[in-house]
PDB file of N, CA and C in Angstrom:
ATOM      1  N   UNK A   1      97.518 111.552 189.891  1.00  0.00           N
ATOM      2  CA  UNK A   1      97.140 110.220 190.284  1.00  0.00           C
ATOM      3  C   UNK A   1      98.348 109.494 190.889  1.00  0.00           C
ATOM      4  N   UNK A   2      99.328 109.592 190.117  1.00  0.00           N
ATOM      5  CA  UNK A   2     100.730 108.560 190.779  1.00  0.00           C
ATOM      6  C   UNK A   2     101.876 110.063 191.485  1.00  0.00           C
ATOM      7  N   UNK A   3     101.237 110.805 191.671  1.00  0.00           N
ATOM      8  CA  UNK A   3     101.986 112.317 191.679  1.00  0.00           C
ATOM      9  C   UNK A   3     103.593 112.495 191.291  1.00  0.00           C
ATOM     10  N   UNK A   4     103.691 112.152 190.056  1.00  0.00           N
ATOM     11  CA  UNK A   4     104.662 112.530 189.370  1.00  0.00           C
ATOM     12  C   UNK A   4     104.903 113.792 188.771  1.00  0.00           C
ATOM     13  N   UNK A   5     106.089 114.090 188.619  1.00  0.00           N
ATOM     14  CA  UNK A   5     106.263 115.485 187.799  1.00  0.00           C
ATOM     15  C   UNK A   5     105.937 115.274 186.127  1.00  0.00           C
ATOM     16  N   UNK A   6     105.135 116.407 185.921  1.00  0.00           N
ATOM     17  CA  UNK A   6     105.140 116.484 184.222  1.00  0.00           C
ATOM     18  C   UNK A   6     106.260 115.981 183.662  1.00  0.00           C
ATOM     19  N   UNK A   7     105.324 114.858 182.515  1.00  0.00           N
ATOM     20  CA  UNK A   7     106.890 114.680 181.584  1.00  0.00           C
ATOM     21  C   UNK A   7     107.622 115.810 181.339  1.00  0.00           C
ATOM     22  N   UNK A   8     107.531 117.106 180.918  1.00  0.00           N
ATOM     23  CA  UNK A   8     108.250 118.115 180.534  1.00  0.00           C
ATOM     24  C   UNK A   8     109.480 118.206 181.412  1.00  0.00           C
ATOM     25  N   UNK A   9     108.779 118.506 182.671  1.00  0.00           N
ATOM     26  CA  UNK A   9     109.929 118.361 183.157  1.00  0.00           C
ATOM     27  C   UNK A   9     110.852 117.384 184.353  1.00  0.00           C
ATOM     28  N   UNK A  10     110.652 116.033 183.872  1.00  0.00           N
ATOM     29  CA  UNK A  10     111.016 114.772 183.812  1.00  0.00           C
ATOM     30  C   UNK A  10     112.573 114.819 182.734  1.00  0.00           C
ATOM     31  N   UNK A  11     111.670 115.390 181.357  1.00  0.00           N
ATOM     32  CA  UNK A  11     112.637 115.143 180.211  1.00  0.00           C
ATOM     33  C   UNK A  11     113.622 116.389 180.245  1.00  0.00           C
ATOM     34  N   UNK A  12     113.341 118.135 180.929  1.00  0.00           N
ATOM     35  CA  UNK A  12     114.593 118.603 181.169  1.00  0.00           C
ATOM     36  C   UNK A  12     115.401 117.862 182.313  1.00  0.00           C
ATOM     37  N   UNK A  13     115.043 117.753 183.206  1.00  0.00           N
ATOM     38  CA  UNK A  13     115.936 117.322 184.291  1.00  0.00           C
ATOM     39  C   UNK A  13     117.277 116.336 183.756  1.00  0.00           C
ATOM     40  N   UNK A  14     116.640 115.499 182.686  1.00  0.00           N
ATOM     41  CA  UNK A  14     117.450 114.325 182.393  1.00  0.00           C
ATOM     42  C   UNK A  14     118.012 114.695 181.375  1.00  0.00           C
ATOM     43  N   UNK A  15     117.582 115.827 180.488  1.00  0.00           N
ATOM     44  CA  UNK A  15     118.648 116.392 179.626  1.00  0.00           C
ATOM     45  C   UNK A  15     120.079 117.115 180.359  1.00  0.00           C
ATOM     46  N   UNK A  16     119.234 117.849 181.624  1.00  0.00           N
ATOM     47  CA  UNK A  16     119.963 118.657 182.324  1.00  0.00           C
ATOM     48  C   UNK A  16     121.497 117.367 183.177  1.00  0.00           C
ATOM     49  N   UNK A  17     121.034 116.267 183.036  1.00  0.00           N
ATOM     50  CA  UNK A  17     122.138 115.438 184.220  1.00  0.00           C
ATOM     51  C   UNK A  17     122.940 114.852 183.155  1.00  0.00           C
ATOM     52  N   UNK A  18     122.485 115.122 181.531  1.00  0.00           N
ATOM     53  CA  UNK A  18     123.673 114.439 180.304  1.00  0.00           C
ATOM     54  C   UNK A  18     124.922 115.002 180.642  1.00  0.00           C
ATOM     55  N   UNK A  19     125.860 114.532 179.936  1.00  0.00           N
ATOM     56  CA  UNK A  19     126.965 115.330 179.951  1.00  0.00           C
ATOM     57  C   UNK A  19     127.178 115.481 178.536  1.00  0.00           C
ATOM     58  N   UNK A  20     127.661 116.644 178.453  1.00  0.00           N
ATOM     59  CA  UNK A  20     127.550 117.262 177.349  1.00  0.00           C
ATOM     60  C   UNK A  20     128.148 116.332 175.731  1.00  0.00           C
ATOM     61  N   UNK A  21     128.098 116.337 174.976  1.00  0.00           N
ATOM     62  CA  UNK A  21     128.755 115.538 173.833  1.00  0.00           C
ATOM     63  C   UNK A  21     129.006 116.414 172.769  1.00  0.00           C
ATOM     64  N   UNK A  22     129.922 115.647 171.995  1.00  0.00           N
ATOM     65  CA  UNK A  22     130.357 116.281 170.552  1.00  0.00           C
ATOM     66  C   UNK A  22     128.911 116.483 169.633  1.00  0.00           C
ATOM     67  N   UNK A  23     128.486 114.830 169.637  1.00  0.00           N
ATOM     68  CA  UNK A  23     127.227 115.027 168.830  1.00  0.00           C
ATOM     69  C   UNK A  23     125.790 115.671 169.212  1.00  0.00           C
ATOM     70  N   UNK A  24     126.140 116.291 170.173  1.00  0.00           N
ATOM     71  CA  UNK A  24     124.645 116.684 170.905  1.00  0.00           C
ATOM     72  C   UNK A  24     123.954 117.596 170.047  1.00  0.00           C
ATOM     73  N   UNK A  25     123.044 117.158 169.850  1.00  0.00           N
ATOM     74  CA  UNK A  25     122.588 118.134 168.892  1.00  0.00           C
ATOM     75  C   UNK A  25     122.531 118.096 167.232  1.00  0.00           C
ATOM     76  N   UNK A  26     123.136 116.760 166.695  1.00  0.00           N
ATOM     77  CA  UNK A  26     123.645 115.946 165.338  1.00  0.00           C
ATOM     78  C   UNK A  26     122.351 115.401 164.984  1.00  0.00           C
ATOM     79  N   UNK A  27     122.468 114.531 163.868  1.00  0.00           N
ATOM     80  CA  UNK A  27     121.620 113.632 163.484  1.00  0.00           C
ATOM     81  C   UNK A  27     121.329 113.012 163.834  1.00  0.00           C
ATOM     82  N   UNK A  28     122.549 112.061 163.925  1.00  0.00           N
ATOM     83  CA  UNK A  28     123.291 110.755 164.597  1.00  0.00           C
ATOM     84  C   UNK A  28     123.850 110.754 165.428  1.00  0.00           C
ATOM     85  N   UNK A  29     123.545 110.262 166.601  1.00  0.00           N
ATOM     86  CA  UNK A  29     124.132 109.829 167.939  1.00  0.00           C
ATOM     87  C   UNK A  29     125.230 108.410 168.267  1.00  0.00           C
ATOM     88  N   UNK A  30     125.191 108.090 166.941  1.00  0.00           N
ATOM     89  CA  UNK A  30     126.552 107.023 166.880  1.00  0.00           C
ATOM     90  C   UNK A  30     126.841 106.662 165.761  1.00  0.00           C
ATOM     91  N   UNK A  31     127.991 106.435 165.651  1.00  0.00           N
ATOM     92  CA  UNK A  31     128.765 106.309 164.516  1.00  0.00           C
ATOM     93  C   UNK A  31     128.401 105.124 163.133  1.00  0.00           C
ATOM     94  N   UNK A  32     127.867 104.228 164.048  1.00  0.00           N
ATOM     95  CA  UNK A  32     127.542 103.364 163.369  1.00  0.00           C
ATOM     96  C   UNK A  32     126.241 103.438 162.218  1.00  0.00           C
ATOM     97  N   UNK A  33     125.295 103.778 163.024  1.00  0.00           N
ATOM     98  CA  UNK A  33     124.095 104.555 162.382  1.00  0.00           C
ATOM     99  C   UNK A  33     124.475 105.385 160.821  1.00  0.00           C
ATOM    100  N   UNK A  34     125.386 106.314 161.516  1.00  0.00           N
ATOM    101  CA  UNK A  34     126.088 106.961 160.433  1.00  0.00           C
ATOM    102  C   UNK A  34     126.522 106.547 159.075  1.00  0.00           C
ATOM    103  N   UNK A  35     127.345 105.131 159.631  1.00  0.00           N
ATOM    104  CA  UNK A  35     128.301 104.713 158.318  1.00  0.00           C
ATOM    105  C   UNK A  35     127.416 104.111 157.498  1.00  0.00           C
ATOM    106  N   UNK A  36     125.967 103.570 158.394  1.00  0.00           N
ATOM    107  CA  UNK A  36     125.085 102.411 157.897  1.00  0.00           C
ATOM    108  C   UNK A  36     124.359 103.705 156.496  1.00  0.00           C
ATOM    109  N   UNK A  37     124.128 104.656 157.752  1.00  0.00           N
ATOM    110  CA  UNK A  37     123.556 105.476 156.247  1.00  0.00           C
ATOM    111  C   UNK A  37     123.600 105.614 155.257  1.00  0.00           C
ATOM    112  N   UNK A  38     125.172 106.146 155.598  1.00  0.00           N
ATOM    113  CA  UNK A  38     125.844 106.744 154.348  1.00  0.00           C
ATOM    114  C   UNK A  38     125.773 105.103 152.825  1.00  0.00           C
ATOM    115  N   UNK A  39     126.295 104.581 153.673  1.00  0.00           N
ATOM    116  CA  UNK A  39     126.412 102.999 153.123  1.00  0.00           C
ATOM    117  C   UNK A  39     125.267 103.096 151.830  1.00  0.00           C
ATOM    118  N   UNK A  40     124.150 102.981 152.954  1.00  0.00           N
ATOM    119  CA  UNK A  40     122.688 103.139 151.628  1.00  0.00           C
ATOM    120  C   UNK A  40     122.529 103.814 151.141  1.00  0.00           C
ATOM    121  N   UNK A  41     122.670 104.960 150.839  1.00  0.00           N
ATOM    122  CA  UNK A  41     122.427 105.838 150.738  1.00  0.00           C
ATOM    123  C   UNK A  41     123.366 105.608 149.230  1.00  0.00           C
ATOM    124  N   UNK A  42     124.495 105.250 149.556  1.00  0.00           N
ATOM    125  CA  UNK A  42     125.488 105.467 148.250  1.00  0.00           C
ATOM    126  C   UNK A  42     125.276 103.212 147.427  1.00  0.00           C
ATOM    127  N   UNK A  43     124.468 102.789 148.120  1.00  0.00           N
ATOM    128  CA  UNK A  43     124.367 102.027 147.368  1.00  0.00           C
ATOM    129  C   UNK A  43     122.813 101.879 146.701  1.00  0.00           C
ATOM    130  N   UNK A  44     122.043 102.611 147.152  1.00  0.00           N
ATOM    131  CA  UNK A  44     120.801 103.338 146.228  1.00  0.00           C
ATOM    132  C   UNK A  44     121.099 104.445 145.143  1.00  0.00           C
ATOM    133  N   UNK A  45     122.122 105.069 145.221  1.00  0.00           N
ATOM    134  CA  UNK A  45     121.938 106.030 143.970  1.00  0.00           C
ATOM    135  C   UNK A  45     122.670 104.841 143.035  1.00  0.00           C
ATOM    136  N   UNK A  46     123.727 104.034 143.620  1.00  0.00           N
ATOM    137  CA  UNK A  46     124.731 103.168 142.473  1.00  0.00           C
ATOM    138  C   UNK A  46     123.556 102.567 141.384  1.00  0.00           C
ATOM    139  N   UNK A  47     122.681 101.937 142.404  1.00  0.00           N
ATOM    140  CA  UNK A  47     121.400 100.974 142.191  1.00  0.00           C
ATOM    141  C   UNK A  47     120.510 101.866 140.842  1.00  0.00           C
ATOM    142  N   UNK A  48     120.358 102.621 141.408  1.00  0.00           N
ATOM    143  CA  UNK A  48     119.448 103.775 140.198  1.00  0.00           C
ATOM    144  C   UNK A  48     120.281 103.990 139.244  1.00  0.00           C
ATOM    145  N   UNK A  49     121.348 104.377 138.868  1.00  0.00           N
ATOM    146  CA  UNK A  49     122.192 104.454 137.736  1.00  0.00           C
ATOM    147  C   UNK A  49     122.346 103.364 137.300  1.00  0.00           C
ATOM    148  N   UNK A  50     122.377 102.581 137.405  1.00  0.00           N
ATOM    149  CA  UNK A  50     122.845 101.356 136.889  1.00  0.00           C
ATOM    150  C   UNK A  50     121.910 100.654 136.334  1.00  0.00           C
ATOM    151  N   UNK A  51     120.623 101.095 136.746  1.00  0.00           N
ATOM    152  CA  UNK A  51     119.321 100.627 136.242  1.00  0.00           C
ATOM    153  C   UNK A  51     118.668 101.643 135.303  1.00  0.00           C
ATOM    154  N   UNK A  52     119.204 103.004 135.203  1.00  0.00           N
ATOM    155  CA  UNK A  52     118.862 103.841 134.391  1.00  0.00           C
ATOM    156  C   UNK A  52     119.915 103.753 133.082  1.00  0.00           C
ATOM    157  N   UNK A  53     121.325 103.297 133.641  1.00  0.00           N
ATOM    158  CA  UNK A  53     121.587 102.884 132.034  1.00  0.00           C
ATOM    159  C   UNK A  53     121.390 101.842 131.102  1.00  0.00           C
ATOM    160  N   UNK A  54     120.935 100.572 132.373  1.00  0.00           N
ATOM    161  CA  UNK A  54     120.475  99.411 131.578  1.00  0.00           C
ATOM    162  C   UNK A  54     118.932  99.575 130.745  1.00  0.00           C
ATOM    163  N   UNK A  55     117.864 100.570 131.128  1.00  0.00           N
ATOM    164  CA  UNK A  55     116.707 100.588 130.852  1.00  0.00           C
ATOM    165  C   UNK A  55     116.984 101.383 129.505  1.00  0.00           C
ATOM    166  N   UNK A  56     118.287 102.071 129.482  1.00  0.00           N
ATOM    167  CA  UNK A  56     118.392 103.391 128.443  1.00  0.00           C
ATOM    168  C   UNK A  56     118.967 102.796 127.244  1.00  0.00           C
ATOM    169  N   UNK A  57     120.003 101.495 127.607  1.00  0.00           N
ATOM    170  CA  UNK A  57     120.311 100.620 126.890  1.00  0.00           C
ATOM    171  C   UNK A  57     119.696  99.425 126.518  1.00  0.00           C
ATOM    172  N   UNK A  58     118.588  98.679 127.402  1.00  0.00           N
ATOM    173  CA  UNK A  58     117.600  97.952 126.397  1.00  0.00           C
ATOM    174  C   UNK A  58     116.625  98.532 125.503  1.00  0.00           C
ATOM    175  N   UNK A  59     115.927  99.802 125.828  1.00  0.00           N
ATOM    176  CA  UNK A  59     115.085 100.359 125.041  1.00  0.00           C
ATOM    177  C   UNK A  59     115.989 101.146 123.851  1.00  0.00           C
ATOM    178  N   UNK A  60     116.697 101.194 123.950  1.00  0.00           N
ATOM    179  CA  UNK A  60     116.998 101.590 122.259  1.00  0.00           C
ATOM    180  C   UNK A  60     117.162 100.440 121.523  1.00  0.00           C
TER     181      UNK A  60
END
């Protein structure tokens, strides 16, 4: 109808014109993302311990 090329290969072409990266192929494509993760990640388990010793220590 608009005679475009298949997305397929729309989306190699434009993989094909990246230039290559460290993270290609990672999780995370920026750093920030990353730290944000990690961040929660380590302030949800703090969160759960801390609530598993208070629950362990009111119920007795």
């Amino acid at each position: 109808m608009f005679r475009r090329p298949p997305l397929e290969e729309r989306i190699a072409r434009r993989q094909a014109e990246l230039p290559p990266g460290r993270d290609r192929g990672g999780q995370f494509g920026h750093p920030t993302a990353k730290y944000l993760f990690i961040t929660l990640v380590a302030v949800t388990v703090a969160a759960h311990v801390v609530g598993g010793v208070l629950l362990a220590v009111l119920a007795h």
